[in-house]
C-alpha atoms as a PDB file:
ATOM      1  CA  UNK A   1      -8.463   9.409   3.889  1.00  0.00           C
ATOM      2  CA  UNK A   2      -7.987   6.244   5.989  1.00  0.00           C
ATOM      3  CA  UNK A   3      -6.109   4.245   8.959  1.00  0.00           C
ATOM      4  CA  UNK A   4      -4.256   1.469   9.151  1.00  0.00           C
ATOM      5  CA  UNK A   5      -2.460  -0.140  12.396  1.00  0.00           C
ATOM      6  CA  UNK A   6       0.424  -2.216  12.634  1.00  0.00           C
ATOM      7  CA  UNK A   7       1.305  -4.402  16.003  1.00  0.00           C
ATOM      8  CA  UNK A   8       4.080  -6.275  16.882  1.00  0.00           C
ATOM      9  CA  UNK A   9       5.898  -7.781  19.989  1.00  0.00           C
ATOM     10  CA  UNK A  10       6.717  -4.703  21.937  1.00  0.00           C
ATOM     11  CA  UNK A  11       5.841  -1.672  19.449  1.00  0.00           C
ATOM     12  CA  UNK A  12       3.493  -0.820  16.473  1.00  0.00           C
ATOM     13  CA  UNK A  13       2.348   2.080  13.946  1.00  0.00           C
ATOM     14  CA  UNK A  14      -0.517   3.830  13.230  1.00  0.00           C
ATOM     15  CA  UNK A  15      -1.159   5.462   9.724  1.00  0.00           C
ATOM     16  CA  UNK A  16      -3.243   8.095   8.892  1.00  0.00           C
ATOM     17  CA  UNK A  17      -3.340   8.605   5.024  1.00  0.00           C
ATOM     18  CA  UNK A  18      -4.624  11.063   3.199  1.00  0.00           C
ATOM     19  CA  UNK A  19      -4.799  12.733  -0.238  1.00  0.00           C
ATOM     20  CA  UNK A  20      -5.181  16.180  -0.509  1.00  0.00           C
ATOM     21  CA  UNK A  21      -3.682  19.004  -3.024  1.00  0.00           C
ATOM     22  CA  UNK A  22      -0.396  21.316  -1.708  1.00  0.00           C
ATOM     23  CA  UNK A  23      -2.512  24.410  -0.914  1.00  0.00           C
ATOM     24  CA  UNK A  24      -4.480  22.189   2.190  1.00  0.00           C
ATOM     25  CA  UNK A  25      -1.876  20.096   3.257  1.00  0.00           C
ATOM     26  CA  UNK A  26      -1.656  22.315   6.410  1.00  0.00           C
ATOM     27  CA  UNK A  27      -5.484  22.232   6.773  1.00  0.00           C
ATOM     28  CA  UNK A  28      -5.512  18.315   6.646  1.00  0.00           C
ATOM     29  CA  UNK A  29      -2.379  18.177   8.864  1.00  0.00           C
ATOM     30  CA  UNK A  30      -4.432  20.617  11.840  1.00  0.00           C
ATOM     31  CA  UNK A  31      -7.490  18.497  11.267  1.00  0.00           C
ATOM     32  CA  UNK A  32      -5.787  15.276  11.581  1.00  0.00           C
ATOM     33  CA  UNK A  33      -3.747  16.907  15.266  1.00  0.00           C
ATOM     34  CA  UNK A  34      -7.119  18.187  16.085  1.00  0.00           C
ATOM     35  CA  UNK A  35      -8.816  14.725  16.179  1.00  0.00           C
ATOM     36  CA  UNK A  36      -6.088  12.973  18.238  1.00  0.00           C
ATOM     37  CA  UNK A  37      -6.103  15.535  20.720  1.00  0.00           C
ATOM     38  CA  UNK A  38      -9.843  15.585  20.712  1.00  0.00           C
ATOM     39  CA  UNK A  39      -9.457  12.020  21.243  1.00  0.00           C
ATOM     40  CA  UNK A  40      -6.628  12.109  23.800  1.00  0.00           C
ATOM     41  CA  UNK A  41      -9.254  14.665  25.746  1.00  0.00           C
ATOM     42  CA  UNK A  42     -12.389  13.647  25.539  1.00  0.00           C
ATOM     43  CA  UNK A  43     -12.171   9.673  24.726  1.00  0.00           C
ATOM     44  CA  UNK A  44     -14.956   8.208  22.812  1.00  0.00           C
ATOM     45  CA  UNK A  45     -18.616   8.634  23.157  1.00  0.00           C
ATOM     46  CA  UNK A  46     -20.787   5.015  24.189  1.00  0.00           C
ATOM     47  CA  UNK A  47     -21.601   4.860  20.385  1.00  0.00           C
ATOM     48  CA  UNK A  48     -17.957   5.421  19.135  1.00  0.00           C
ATOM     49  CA  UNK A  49     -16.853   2.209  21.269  1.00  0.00           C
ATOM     50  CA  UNK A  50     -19.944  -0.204  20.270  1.00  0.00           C
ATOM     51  CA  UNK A  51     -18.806   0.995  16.499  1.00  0.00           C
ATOM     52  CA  UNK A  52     -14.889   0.416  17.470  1.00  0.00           C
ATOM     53  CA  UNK A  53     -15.538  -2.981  18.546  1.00  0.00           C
ATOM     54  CA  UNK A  54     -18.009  -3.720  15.917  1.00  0.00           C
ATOM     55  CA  UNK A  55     -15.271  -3.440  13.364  1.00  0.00           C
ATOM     56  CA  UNK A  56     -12.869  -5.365  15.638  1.00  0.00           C
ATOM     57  CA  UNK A  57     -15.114  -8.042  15.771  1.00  0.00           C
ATOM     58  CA  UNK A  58     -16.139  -7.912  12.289  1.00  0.00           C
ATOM     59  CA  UNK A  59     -12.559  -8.354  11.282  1.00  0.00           C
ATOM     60  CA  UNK A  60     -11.585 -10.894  13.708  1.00  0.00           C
ATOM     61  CA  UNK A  61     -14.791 -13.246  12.172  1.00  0.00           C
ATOM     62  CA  UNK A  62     -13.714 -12.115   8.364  1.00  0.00           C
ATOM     63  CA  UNK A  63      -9.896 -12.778   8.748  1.00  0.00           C
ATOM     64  CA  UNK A  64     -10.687 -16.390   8.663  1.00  0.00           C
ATOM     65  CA  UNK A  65     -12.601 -16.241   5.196  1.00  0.00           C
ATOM     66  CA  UNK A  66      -9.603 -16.726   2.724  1.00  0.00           C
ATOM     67  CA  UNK A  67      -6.466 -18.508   2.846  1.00  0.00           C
ATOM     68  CA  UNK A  68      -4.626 -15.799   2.715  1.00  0.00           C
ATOM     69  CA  UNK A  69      -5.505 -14.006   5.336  1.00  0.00           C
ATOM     70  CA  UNK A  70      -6.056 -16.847   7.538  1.00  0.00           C
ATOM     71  CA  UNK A  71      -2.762 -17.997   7.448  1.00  0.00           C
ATOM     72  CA  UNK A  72      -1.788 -14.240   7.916  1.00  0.00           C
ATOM     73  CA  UNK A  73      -3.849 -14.229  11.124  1.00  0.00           C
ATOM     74  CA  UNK A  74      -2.928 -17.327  12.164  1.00  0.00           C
ATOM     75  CA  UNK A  75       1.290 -16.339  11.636  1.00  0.00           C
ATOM     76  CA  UNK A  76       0.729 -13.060  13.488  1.00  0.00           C
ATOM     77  CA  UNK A  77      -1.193 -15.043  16.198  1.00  0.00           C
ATOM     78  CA  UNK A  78       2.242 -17.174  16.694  1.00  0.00           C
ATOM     79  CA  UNK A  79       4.645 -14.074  16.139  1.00  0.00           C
ATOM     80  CA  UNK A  80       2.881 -12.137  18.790  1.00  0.00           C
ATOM     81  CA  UNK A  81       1.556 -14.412  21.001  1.00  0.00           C
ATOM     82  CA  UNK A  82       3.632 -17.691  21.464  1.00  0.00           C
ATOM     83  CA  UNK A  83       0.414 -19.539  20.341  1.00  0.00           C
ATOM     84  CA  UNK A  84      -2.391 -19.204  17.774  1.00  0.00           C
ATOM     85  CA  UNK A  85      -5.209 -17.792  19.495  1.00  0.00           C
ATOM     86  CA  UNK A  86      -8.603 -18.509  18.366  1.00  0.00           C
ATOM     87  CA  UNK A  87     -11.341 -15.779  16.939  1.00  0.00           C
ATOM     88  CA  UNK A  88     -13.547 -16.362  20.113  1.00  0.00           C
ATOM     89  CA  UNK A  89     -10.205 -15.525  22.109  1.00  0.00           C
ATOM     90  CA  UNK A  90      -9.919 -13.151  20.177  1.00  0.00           C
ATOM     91  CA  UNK A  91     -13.554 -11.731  20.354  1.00  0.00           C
ATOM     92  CA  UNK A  92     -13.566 -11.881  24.221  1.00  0.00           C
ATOM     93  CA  UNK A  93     -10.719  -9.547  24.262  1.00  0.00           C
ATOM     94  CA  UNK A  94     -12.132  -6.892  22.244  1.00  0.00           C
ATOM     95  CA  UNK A  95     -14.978  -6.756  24.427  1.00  0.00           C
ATOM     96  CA  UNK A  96     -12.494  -6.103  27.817  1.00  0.00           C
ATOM     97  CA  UNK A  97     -11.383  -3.187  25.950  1.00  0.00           C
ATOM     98  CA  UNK A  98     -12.964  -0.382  28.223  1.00  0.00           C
ATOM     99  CA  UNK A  99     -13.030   3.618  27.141  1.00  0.00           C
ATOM    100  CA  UNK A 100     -10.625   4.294  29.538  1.00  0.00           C
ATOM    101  CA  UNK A 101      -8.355   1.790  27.820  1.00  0.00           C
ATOM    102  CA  UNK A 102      -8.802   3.758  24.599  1.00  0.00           C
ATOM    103  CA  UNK A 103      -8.086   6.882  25.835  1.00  0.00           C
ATOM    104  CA  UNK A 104      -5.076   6.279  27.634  1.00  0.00           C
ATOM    105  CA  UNK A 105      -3.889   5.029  24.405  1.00  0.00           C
ATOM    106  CA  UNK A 106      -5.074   8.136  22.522  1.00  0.00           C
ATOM    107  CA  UNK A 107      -3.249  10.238  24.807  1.00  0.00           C
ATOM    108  CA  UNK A 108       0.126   8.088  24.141  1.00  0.00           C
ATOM    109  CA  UNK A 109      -0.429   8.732  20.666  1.00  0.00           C
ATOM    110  CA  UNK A 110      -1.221  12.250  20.806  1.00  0.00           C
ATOM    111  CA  UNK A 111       2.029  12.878  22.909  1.00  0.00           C
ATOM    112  CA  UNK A 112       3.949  10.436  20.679  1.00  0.00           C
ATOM    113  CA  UNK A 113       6.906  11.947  17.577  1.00  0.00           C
ATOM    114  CA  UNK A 114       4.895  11.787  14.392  1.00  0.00           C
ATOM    115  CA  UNK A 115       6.163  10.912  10.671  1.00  0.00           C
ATOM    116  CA  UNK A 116       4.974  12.710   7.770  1.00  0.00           C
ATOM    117  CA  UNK A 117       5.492  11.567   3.945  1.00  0.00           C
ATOM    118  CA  UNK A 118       4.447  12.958   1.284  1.00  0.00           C
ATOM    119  CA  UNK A 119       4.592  12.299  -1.967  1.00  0.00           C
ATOM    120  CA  UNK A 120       5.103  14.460  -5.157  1.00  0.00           C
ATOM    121  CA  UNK A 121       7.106  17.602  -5.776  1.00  0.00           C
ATOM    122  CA  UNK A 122       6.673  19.802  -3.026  1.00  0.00           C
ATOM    123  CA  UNK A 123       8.984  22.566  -0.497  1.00  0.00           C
ATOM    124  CA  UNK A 124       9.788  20.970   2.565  1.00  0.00           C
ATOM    125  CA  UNK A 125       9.243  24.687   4.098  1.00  0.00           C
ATOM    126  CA  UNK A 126       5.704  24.458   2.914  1.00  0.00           C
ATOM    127  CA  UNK A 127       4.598  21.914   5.529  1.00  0.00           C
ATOM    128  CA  UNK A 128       6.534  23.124   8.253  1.00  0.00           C
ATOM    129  CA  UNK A 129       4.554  25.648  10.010  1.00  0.00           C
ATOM    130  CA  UNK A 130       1.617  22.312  10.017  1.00  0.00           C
ATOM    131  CA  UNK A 131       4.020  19.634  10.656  1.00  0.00           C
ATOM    132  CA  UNK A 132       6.071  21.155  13.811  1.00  0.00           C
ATOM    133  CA  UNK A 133       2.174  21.756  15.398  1.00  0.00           C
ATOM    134  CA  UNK A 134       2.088  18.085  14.849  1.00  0.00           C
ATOM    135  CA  UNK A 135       5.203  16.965  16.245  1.00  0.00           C
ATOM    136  CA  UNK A 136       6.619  16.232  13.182  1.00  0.00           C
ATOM    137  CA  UNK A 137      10.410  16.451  12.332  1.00  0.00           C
ATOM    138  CA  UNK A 138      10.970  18.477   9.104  1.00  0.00           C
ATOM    139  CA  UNK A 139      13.380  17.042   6.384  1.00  0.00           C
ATOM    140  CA  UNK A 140      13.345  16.572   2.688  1.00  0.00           C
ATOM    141  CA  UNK A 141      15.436  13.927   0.721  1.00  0.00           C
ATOM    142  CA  UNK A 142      16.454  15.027  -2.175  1.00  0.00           C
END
């Protein structure tokens, strides 16, 4: 199981991946709602945030350590912001990030129209009872 974020100008996506057999899809589906409304409720704890902006930071320092990803950084730093900001910028800014930010942003996402995928043979009915708690639309392609 992991996450993975996506920004852009004026939107962005949030993915929550995991890999799980057919018989607990709707566990991990409940568990995964559970922890953004738990979020969305109750925010994060002092600890949580230090970690949160640990990783930020962490990130921020390592995206500069290949050429690859620097140039990725450095593109997306353009796209998004009319100019390349630098890693202290972008440093500073993690640390304005307050827990009040967070949750308000936990609470858009808990409220927000979910996606699910899924991959392998399956019956769209199976996840439905799982996947409307979650917001999700219900559909299978054939």
């Amino acid at each position: 199981m992991w996450s993975e974020r996506a920004t852009y100008d004026d939107t962005g996506t949030l993915a929550v991946v995991a890999g799980t057999s057919p018989q607990n899809a709707d566990e991990v589906l409940d568990i995964v709602t559970a922890e953004f409304d738990l979020l969305a409720r109750d925010g994060l704890s002092e600890r949580e945030m230090a970690i949160a902006k640990g990783n930020l930071r962490a990130e921020a320092l390592l995206s500069g350590e290949d050429s690859g990803a620097r140039m990725s950084r450095l593109g997306s730093s353009l796209l998004l912001h009319g100019e390349v900001r630098s890693i202290d910028d972008i440093v500073a800014k993690v640390e304005t990030v307050s827990p009040d930010d967070v949750q308000a942003a936990a609470e858009e996402l808990a409220a927000a129209d979910k996606t699910l995928s899924v991959v392998g043979p399956f019956d769209a009915t199976r996840f439905a009872g799982a996947a409307r708690t979650a917001g999700v639309p219900v559909a299978k392609r054939a």
